[in-house]
Structures are given as C-alpha cells and as structure tokens.
C-alpha atoms as a PDB file:
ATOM      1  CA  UNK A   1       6.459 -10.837  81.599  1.00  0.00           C
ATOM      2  CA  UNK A   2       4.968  -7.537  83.496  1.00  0.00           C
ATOM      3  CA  UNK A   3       4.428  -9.786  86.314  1.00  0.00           C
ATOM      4  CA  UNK A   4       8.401 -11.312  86.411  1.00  0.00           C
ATOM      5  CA  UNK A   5       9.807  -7.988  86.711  1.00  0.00           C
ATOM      6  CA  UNK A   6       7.870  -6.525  88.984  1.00  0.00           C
ATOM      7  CA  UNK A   7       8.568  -9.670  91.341  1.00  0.00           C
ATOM      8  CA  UNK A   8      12.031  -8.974  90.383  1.00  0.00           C
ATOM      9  CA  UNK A   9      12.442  -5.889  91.861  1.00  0.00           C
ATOM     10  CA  UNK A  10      10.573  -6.509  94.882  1.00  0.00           C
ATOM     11  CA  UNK A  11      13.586  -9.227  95.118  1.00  0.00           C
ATOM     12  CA  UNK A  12      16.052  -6.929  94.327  1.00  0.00           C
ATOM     13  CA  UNK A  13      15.430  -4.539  96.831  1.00  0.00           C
ATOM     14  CA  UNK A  14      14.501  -6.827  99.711  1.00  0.00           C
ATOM     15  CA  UNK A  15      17.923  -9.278  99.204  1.00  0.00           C
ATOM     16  CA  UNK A  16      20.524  -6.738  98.765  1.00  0.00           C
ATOM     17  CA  UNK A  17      21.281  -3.630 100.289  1.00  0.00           C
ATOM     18  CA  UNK A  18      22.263  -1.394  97.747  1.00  0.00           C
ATOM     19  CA  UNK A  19      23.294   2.052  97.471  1.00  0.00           C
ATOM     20  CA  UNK A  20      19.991   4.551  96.708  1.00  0.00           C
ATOM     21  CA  UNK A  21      21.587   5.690  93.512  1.00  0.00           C
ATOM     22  CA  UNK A  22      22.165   2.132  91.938  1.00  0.00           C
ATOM     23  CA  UNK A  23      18.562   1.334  93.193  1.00  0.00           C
ATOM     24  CA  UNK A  24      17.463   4.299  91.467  1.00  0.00           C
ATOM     25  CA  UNK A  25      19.203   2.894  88.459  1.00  0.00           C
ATOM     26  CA  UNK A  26      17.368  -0.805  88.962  1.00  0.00           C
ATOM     27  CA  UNK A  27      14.359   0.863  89.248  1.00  0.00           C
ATOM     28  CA  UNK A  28      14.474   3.477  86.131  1.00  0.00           C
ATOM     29  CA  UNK A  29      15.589  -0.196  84.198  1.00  0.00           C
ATOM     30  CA  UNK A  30      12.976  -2.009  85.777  1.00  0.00           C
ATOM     31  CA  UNK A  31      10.213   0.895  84.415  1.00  0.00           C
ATOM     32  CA  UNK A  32      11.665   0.413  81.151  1.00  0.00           C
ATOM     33  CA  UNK A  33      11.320  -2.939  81.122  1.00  0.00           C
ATOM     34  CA  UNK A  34       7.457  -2.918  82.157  1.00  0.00           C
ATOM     35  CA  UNK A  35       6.902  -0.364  79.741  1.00  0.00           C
ATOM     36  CA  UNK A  36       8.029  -2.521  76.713  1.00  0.00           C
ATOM     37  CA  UNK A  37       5.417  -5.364  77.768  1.00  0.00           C
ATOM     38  CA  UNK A  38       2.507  -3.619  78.237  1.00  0.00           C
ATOM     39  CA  UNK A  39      -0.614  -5.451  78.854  1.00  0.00           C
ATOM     40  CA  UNK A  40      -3.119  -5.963  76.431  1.00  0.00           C
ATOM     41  CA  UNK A  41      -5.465  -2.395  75.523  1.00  0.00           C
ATOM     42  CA  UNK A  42      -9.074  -3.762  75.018  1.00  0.00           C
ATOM     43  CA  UNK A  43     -10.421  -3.255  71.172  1.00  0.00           C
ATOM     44  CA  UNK A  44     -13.693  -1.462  71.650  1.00  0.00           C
ATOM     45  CA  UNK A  45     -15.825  -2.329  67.998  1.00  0.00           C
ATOM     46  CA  UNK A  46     -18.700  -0.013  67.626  1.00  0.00           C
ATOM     47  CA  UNK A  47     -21.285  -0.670  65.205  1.00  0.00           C
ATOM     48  CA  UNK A  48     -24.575   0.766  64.129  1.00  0.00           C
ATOM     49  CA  UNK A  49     -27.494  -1.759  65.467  1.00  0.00           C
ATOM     50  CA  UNK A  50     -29.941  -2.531  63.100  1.00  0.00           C
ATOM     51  CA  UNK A  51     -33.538  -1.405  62.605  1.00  0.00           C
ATOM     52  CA  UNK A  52     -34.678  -5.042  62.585  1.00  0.00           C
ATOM     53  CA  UNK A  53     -32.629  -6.586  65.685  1.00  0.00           C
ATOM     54  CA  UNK A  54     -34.035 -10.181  64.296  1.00  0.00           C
ATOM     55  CA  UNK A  55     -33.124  -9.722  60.824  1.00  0.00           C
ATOM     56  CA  UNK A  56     -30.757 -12.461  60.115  1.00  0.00           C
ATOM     57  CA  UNK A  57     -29.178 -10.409  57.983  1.00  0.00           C
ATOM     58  CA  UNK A  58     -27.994  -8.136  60.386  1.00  0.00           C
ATOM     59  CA  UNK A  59     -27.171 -11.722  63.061  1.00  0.00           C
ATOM     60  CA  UNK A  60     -24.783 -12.751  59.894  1.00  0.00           C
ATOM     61  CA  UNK A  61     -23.097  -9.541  59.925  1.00  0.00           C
ATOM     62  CA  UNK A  62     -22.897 -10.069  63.484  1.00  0.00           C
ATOM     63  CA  UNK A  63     -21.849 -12.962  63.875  1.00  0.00           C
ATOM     64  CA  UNK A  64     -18.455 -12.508  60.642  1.00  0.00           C
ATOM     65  CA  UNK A  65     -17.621  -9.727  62.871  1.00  0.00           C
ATOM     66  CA  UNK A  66     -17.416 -11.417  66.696  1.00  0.00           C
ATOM     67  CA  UNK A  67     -15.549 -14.657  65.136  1.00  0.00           C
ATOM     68  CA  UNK A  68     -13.030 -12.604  63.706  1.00  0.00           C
ATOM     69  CA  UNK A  69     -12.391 -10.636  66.801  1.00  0.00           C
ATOM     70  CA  UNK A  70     -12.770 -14.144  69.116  1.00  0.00           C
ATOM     71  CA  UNK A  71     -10.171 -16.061  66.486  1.00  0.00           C
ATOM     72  CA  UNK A  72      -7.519 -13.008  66.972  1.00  0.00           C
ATOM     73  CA  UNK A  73      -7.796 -12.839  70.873  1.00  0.00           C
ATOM     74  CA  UNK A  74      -4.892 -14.479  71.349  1.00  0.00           C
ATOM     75  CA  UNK A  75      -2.486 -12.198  69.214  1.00  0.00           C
ATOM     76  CA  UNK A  76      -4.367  -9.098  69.909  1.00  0.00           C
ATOM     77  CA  UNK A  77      -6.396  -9.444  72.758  1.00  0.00           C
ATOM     78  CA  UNK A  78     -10.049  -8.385  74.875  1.00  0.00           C
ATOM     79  CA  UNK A  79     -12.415  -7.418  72.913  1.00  0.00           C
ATOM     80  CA  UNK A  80     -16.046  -5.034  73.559  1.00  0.00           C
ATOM     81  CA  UNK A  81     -18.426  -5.414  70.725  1.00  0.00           C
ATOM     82  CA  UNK A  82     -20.893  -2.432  71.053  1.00  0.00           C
ATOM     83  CA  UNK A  83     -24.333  -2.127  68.919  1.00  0.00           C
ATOM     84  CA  UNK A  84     -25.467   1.385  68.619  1.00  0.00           C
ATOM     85  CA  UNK A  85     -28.552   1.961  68.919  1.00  0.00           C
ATOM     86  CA  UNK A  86     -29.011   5.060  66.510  1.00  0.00           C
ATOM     87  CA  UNK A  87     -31.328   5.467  63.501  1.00  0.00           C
ATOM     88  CA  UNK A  88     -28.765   6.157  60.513  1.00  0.00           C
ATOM     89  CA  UNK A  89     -28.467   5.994  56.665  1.00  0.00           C
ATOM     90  CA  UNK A  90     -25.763   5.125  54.761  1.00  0.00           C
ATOM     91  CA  UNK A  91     -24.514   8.616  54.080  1.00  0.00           C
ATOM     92  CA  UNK A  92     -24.576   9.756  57.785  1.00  0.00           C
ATOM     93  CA  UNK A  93     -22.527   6.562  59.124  1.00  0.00           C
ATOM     94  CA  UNK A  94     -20.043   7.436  56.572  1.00  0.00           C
ATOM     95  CA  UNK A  95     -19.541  10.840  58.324  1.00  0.00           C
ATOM     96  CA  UNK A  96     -19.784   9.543  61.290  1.00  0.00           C
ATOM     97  CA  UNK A  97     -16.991   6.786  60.925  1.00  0.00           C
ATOM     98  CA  UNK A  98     -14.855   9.392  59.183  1.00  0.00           C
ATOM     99  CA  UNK A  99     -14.273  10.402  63.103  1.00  0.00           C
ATOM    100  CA  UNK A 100     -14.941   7.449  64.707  1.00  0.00           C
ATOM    101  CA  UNK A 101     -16.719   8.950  67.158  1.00  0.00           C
ATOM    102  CA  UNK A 102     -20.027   7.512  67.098  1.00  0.00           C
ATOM    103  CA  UNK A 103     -19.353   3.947  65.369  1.00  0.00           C
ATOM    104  CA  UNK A 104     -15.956   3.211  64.292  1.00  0.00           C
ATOM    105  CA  UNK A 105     -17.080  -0.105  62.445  1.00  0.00           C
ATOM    106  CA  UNK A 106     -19.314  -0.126  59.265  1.00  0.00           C
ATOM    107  CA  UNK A 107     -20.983  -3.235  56.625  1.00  0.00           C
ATOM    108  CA  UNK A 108     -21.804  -1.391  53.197  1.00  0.00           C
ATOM    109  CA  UNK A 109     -21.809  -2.688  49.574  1.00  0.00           C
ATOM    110  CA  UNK A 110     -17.737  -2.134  48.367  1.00  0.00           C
ATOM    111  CA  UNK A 111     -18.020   1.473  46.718  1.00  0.00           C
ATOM    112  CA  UNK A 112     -15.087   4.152  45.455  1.00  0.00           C
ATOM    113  CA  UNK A 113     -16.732   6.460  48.586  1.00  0.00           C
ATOM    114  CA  UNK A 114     -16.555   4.283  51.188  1.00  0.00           C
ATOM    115  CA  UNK A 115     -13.070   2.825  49.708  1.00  0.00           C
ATOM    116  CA  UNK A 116     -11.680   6.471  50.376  1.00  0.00           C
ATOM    117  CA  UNK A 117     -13.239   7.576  53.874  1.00  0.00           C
ATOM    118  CA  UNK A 118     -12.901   4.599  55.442  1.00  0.00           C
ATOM    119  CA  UNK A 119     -10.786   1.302  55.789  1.00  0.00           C
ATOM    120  CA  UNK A 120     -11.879  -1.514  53.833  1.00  0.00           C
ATOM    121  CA  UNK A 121     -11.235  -5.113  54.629  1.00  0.00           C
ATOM    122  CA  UNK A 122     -11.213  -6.707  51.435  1.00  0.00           C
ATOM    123  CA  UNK A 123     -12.625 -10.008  52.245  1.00  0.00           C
ATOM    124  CA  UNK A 124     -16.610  -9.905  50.792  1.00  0.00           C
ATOM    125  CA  UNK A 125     -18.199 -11.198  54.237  1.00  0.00           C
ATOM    126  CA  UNK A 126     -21.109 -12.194  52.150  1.00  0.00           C
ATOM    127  CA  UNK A 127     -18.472 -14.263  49.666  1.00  0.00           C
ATOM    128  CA  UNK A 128     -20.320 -11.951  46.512  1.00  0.00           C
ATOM    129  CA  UNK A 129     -23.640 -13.483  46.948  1.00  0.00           C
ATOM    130  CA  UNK A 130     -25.088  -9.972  46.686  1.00  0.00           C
ATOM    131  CA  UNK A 131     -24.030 -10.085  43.051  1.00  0.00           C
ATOM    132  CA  UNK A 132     -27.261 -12.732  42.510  1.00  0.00           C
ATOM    133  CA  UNK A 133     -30.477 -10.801  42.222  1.00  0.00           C
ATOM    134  CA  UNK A 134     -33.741 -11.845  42.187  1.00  0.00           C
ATOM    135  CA  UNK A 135     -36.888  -9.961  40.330  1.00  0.00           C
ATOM    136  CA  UNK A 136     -39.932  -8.643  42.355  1.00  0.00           C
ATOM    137  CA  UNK A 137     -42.220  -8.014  39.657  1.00  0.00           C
ATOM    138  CA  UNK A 138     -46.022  -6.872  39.340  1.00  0.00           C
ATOM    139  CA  UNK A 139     -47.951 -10.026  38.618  1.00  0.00           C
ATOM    140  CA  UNK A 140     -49.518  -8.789  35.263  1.00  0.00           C
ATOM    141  CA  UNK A 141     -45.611  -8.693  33.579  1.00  0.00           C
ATOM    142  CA  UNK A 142     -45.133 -12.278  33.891  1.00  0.00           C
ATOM    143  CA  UNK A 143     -45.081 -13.237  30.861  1.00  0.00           C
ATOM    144  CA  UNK A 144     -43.022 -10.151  29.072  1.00  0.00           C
ATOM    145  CA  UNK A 145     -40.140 -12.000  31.286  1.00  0.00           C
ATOM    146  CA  UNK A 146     -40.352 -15.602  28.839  1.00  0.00           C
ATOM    147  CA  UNK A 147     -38.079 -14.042  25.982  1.00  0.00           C
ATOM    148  CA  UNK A 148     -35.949 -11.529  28.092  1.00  0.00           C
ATOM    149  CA  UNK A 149     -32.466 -13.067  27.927  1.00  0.00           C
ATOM    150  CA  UNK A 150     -30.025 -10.191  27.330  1.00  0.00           C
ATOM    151  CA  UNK A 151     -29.588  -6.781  28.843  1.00  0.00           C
ATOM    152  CA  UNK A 152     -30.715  -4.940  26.157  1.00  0.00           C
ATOM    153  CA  UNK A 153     -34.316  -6.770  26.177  1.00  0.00           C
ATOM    154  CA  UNK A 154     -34.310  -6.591  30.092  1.00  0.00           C
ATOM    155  CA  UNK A 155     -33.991  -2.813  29.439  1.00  0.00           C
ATOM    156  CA  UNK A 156     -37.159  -2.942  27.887  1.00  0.00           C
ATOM    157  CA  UNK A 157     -38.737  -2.601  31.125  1.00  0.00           C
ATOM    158  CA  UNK A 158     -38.482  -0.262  33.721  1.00  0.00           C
ATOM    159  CA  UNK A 159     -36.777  -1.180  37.180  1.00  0.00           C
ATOM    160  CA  UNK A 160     -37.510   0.350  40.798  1.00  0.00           C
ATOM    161  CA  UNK A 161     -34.537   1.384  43.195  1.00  0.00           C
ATOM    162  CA  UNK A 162     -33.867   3.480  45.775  1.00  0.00           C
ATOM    163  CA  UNK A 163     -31.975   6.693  45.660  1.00  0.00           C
ATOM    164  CA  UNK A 164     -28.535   6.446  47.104  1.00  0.00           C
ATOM    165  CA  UNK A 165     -27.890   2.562  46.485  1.00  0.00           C
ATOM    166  CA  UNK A 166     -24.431   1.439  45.008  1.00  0.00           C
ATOM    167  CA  UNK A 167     -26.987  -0.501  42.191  1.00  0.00           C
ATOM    168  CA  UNK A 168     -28.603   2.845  41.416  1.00  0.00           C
ATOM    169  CA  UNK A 169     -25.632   4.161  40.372  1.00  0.00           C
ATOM    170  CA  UNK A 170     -24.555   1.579  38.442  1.00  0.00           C
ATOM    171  CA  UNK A 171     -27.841   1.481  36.452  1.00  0.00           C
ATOM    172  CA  UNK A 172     -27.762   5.386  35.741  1.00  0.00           C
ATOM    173  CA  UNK A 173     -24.279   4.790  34.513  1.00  0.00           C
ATOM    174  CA  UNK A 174     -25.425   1.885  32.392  1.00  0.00           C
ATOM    175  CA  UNK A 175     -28.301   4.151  31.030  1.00  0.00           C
ATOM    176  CA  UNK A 176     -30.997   1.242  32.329  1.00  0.00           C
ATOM    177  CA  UNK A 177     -34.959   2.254  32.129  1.00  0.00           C
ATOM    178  CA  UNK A 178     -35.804   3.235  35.691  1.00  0.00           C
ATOM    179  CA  UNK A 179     -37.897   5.000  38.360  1.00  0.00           C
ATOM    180  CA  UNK A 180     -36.255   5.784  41.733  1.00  0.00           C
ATOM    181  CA  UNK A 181     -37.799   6.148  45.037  1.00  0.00           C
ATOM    182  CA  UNK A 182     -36.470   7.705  48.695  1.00  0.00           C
ATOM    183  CA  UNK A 183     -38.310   5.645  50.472  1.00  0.00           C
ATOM    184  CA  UNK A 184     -37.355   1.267  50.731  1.00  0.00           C
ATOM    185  CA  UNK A 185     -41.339   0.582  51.868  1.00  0.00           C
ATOM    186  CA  UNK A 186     -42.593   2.574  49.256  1.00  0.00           C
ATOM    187  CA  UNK A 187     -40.726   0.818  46.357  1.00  0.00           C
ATOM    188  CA  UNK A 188     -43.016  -2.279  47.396  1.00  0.00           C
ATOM    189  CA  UNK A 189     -46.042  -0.494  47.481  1.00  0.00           C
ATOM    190  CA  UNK A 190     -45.613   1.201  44.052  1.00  0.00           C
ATOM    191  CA  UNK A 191     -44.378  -1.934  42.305  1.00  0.00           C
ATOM    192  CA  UNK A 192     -47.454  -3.585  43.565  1.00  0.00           C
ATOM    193  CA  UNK A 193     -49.282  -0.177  41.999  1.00  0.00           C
ATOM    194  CA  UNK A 194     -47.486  -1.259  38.888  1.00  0.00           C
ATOM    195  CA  UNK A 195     -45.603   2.321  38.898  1.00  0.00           C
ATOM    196  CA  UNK A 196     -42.352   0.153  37.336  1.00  0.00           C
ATOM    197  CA  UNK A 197     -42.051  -3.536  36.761  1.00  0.00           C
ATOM    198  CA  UNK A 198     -38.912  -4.852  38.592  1.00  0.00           C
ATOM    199  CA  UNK A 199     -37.488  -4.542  41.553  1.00  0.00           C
ATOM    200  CA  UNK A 200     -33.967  -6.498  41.764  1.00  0.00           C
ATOM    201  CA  UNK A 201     -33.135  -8.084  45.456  1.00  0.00           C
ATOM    202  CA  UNK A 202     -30.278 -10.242  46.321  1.00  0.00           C
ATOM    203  CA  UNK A 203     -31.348 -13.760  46.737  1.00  0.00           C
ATOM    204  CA  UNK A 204     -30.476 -13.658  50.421  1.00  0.00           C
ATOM    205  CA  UNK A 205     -32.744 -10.401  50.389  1.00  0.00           C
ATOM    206  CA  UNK A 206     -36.243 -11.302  48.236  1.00  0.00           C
ATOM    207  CA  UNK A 207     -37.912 -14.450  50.050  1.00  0.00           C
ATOM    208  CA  UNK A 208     -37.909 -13.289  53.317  1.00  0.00           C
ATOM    209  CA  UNK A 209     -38.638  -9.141  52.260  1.00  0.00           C
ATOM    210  CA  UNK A 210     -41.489 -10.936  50.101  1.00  0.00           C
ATOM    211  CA  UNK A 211     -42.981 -13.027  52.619  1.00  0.00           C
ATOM    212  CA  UNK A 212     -43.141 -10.130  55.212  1.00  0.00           C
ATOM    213  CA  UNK A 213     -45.072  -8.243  53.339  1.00  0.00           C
ATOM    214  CA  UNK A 214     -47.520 -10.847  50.579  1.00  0.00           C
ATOM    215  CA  UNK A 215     -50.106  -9.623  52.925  1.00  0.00           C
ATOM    216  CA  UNK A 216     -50.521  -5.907  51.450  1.00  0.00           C
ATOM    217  CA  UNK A 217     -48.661  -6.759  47.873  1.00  0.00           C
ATOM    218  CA  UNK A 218     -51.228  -9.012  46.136  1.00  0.00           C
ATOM    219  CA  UNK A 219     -49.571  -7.760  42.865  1.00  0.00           C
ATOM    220  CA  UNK A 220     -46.411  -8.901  43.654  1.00  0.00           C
ATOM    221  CA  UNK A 221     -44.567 -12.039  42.635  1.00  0.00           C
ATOM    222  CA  UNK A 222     -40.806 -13.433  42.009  1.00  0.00           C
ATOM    223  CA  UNK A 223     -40.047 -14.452  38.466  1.00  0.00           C
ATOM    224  CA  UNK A 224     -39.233 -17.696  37.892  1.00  0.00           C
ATOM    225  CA  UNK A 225     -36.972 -17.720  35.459  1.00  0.00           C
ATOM    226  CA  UNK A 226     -34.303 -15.067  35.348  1.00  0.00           C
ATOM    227  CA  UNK A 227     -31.243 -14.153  37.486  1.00  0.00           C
ATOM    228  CA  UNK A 228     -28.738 -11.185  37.173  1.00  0.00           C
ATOM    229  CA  UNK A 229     -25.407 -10.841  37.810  1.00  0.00           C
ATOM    230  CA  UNK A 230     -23.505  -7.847  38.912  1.00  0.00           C
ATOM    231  CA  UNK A 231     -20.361  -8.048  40.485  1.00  0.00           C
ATOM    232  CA  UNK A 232     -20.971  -6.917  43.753  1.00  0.00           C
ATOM    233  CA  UNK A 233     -19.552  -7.506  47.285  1.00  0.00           C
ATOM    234  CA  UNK A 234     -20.109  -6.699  50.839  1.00  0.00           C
ATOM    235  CA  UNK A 235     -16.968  -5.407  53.034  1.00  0.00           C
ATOM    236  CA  UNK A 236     -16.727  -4.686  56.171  1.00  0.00           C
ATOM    237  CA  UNK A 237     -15.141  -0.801  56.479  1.00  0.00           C
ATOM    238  CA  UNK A 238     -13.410   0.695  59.739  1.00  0.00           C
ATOM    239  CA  UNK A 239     -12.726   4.072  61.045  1.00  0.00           C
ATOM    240  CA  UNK A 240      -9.174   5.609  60.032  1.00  0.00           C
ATOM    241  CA  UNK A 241      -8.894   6.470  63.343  1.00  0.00           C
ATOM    242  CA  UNK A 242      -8.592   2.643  64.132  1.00  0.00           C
ATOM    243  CA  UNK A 243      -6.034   1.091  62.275  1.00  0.00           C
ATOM    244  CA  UNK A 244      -5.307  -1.651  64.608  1.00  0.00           C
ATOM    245  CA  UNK A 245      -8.825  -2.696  64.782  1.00  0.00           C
ATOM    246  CA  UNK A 246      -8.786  -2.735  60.740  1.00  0.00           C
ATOM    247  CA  UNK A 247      -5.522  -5.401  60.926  1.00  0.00           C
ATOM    248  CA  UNK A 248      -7.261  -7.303  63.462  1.00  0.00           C
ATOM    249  CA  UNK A 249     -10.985  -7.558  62.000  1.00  0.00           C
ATOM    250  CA  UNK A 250      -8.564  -8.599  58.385  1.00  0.00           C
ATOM    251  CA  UNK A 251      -6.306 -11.115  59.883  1.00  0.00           C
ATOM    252  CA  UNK A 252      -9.383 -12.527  61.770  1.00  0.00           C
ATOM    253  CA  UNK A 253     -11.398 -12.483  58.580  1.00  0.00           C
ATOM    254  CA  UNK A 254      -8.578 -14.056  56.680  1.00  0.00           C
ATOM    255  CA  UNK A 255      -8.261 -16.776  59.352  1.00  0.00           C
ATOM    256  CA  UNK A 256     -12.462 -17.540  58.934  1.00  0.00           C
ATOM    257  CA  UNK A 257     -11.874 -17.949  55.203  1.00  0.00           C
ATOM    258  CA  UNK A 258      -8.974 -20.672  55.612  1.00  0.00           C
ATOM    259  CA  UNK A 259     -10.576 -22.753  58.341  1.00  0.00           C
ATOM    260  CA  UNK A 260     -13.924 -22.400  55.871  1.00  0.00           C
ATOM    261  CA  UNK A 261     -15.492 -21.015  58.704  1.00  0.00           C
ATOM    262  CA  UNK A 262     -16.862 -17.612  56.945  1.00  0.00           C
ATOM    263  CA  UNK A 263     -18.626 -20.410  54.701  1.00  0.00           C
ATOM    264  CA  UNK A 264     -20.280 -22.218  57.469  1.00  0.00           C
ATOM    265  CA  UNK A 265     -21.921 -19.123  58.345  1.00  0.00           C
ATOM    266  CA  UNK A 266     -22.983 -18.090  55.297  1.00  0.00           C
ATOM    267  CA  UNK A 267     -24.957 -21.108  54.815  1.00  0.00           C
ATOM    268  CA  UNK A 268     -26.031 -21.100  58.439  1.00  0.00           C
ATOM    269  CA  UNK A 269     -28.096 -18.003  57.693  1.00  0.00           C
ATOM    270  CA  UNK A 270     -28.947 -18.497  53.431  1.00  0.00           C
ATOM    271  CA  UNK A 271     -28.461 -22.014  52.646  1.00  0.00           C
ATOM    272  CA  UNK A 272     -32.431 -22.290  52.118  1.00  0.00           C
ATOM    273  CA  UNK A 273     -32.758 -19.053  50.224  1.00  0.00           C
ATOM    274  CA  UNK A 274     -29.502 -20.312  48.005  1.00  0.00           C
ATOM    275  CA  UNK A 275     -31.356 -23.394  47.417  1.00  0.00           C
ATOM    276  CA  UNK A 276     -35.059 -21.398  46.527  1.00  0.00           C
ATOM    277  CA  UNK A 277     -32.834 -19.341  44.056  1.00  0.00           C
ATOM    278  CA  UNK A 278     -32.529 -22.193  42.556  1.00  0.00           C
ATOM    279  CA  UNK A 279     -29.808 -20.124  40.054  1.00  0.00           C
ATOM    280  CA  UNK A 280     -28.826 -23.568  38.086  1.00  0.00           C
ATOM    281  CA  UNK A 281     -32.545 -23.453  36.463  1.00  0.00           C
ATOM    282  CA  UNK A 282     -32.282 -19.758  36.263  1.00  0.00           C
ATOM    283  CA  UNK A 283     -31.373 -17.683  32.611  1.00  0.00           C
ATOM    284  CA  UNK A 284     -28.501 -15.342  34.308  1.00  0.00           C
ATOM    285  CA  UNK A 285     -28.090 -11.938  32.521  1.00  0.00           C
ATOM    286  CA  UNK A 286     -25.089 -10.437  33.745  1.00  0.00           C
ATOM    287  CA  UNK A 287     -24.657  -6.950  34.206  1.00  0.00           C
ATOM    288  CA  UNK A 288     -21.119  -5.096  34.289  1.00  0.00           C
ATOM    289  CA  UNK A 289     -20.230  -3.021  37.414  1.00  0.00           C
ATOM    290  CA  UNK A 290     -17.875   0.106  36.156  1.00  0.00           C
ATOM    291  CA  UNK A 291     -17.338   0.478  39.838  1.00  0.00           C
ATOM    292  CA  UNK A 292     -16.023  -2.538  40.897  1.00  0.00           C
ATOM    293  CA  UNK A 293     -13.189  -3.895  39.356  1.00  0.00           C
ATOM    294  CA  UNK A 294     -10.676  -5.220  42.215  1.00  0.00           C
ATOM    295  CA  UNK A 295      -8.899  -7.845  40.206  1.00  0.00           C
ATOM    296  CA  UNK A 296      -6.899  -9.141  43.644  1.00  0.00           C
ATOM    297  CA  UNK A 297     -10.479 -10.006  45.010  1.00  0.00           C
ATOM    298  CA  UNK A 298     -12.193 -11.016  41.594  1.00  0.00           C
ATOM    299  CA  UNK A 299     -10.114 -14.030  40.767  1.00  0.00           C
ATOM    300  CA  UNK A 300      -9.287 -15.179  44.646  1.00  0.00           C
ATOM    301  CA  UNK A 301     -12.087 -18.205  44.354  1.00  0.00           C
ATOM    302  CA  UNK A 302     -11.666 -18.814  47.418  1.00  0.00           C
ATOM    303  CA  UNK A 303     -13.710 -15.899  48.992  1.00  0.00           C
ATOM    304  CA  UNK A 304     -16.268 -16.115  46.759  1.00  0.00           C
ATOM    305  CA  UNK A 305     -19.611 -18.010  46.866  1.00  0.00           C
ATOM    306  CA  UNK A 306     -19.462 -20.521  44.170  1.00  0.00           C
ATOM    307  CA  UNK A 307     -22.045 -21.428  41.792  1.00  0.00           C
ATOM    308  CA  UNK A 308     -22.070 -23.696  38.783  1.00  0.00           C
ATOM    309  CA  UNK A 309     -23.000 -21.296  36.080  1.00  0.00           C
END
C-alpha cells in the first residue's frame, strides 16, 4: 500500500502539469496517506538467558516463546528474540522489567507480585505441570513415607525450600514443618546431610536435578510412592512498557493452544519424565494454593496438562 502511493505520485507529477499549489495539495494528501500504512516496527523480545544454556528447561521456555512470535508474524510482523546474558534472581528481573530496560520479557511461577508489576499472559506455558511434585528425600526416611497419605501426616516431617520461592510462601502460609535455605545447591547438600527430609521438585524438575548430581548425594533418593498437588502455573510476564508485545506473545500463545501445538512441545521436552512420574501409581496429596485462585484459567481444560487422577 506504501509502495502504490508513492508510485502514484511519481505518476502524478510526471503526467500532468499542475499548478505548484494543487501539487502541494497532492503531495500533503499523498504524506497522509503513507503515514496511515506504515510499515511494520520490528518487536524486539528481550529475555534473561539462562545459567544452564542446555537446560531443556530453559530450550522449552524458548522455544513457547519463538512459536508464538513466528505464528503472529503475519498480523504483527519481524521479530528479534534477544537472550541476555546477565546473572539475575527473581526479585531483580522483576525491577528490571518494571522499566523494560534491561529485559522486557520474563517466565516466573503466576504470583500476586508479578501479576501487579508486570503483564501476565494467562496461558500456563507449562499447561500446570509444575503443580506435580516429586519428593527428594534422605534415604534413611523411606519408610516414614508408607502411611503418609494426608497433609496433616506429611506435615509430620520437615521440608527444604528456598527463600523467595512462590512454594515457600505458600507453605509458611499453610503453617507446614520446614527449614529454608538461600542457596538452591545447598538445599541438596543438606538434605543429603539429613538437615530436613523432603525436598518437593516438579516432575519435569527432579530426574534430571537428581541425576546431575547422584554423584555427591549418596543419601538422596525419590520416593516412590507419593505425589503432591498444588495448583501452580507458569506464565509468561511482559514489561508494561510493551503492551503490544504482551497482545502479540497472548494471541500467539492462544493460537499454539488451538492447533495443540503448546502440547507437542511440552511433551517434546517431558514426555519421559511424565512417564517416570508415573502419577497414576502415585498416592497424590493435594495441597491448596491461597495464592492462586484464577477461576477463568482453573476450569479452561484445555490449557492444562491432563492427568487421570
């Protein structure tokens, strides 16, 4: 359309001979024209890189966000897809993509804080499958797990976390038994010390974390017979100083979840570990998350991972 008007006036002025004034005229029109059909401004998606580059974690999270942005190319056009390379934690990429300065594009458990600094796309990438945990525990506990089968009993025993996770939060609220650490290594190293006796991992999270590191944790085993539930999903949040990149990371998102695409990644990158859980032959204790109660996204099966309970 830029293109057809600009031909036009070359046209216009090489045919006729006007006046100057009406040319001036043809030409302010002509502007106006071009400036209602402006070409396409290039997105520019900024996100933090990961520690681990070859965690396929991080390629998943990838991956949701570069088909959503390639599906929507046509309506909204180019695209730059930018990994920062800077060491962050959660807290300081929430300040950061308060100004979208730094990173303007953000993956983070759904939380009230993030809900309110940033903007959330309320399709759970991950389809809920954080809200399956697995237990780490200290090999000598095994068999205080055989009769847990309610909250109450599994609150008997102590759990590890790490200060500053969503589930921390929810398990002070919840007044659960536990000990929490600042450090994500040393949670490993002190449940292998037998310093606690669980440490819950999403089941997309605990085989490959556990197999890294069955080296220095001879302690350390999964249970083999319990699950828990907590209602828990992973969003992707942008800057609110990008709200077209928001509407087109959501309508790309949206598209990915009706073509069934979002679940043909999923279980490009967890299938196995979905199958290891194993979560049919698993007791499931479920676990109530006071801050997570999005009714819209609770009962829309179709953006959740579904399992046979």
């Amino acid at each position: 359309m830029r293109e057809k008007y600009l031909t036009m006036k070359n046209t216009l002025v090489k045919e006729h001979d006007y006046p100057p004034f009406i040319l001036f005229l043809a030409s302010i029109f002509i502007i106006l024209i071009v400036c209602a059909f402006p070409a396409n401004a290039t997105d520019s998606i900024k996100i933090l890189k990961p520690i681990l580059g070859f965690d396929k974690r991080a390629q998943h999270k990838d991956e949701v966000i570069i088909r959503s942005l390639e599906i929507t190319e046509a309506e909204f056009g180019p695209f730059t897809f930018e990994a920062v390379n800077v060491d962050m934690t959660p807290s300081r990429a929430l300040a950061s993509i308060k100004t979208g300065n730094l990173i303007n594009t953000f993956i983070a458990p759904a939380s009230d804080v993030w809900d309110k600094s940033a903007i959330p796309i309320k399709v759970p990438i991950r389809q809920g499958l954080l809200s399956y945990r697995l237990l780490l525990i200290n090999k000598q506990d095994l068999t205080k797990y055989k009769g847990v089968q309610t909250l109450d009993e599994l609150n008997q025993l102590t759990a590890g976390l790490q200060h500053g996770w969503i589930t921390t939060k929810i398990f002070k609220e919840l007044e659960m038994n536990m000990i929490t650490g600042h450090n994500f290594e040393g949670l490993f190293l002190m449940l292998n010390k037998h310093r606690f006796n669980y440490l819950p991992r999403a089941i997309y999270e605990i085989y490959d974390e556990f197999e890294s590191r069955k080296e220095q944790l001879n302690n350390v085993i999964i249970e083999p017979t319990l699950a828990l539930y907590l209602p828990m999903v992973t969003y992707v949040y942008v800057s609110p100083t990008e709200p077209l990149i928001a509407k087109r990371i959501n309508a790309g998102l949206r598209k990915l979840v009706a073509t069934g695409e979002l679940t043909e990644i999923l279980n490009k990158y967890y299938e196995k570990d979905i199958q290891k859980a194993n979560l049919s032959n698993r007791h499931i204790i479920k676990i109530n998350n006071p801050y997570f109660d999005d009714k819209a996204v609770l009962n829309d099966k179709t953006l959740w991972f579904q399992h046979n309970d």
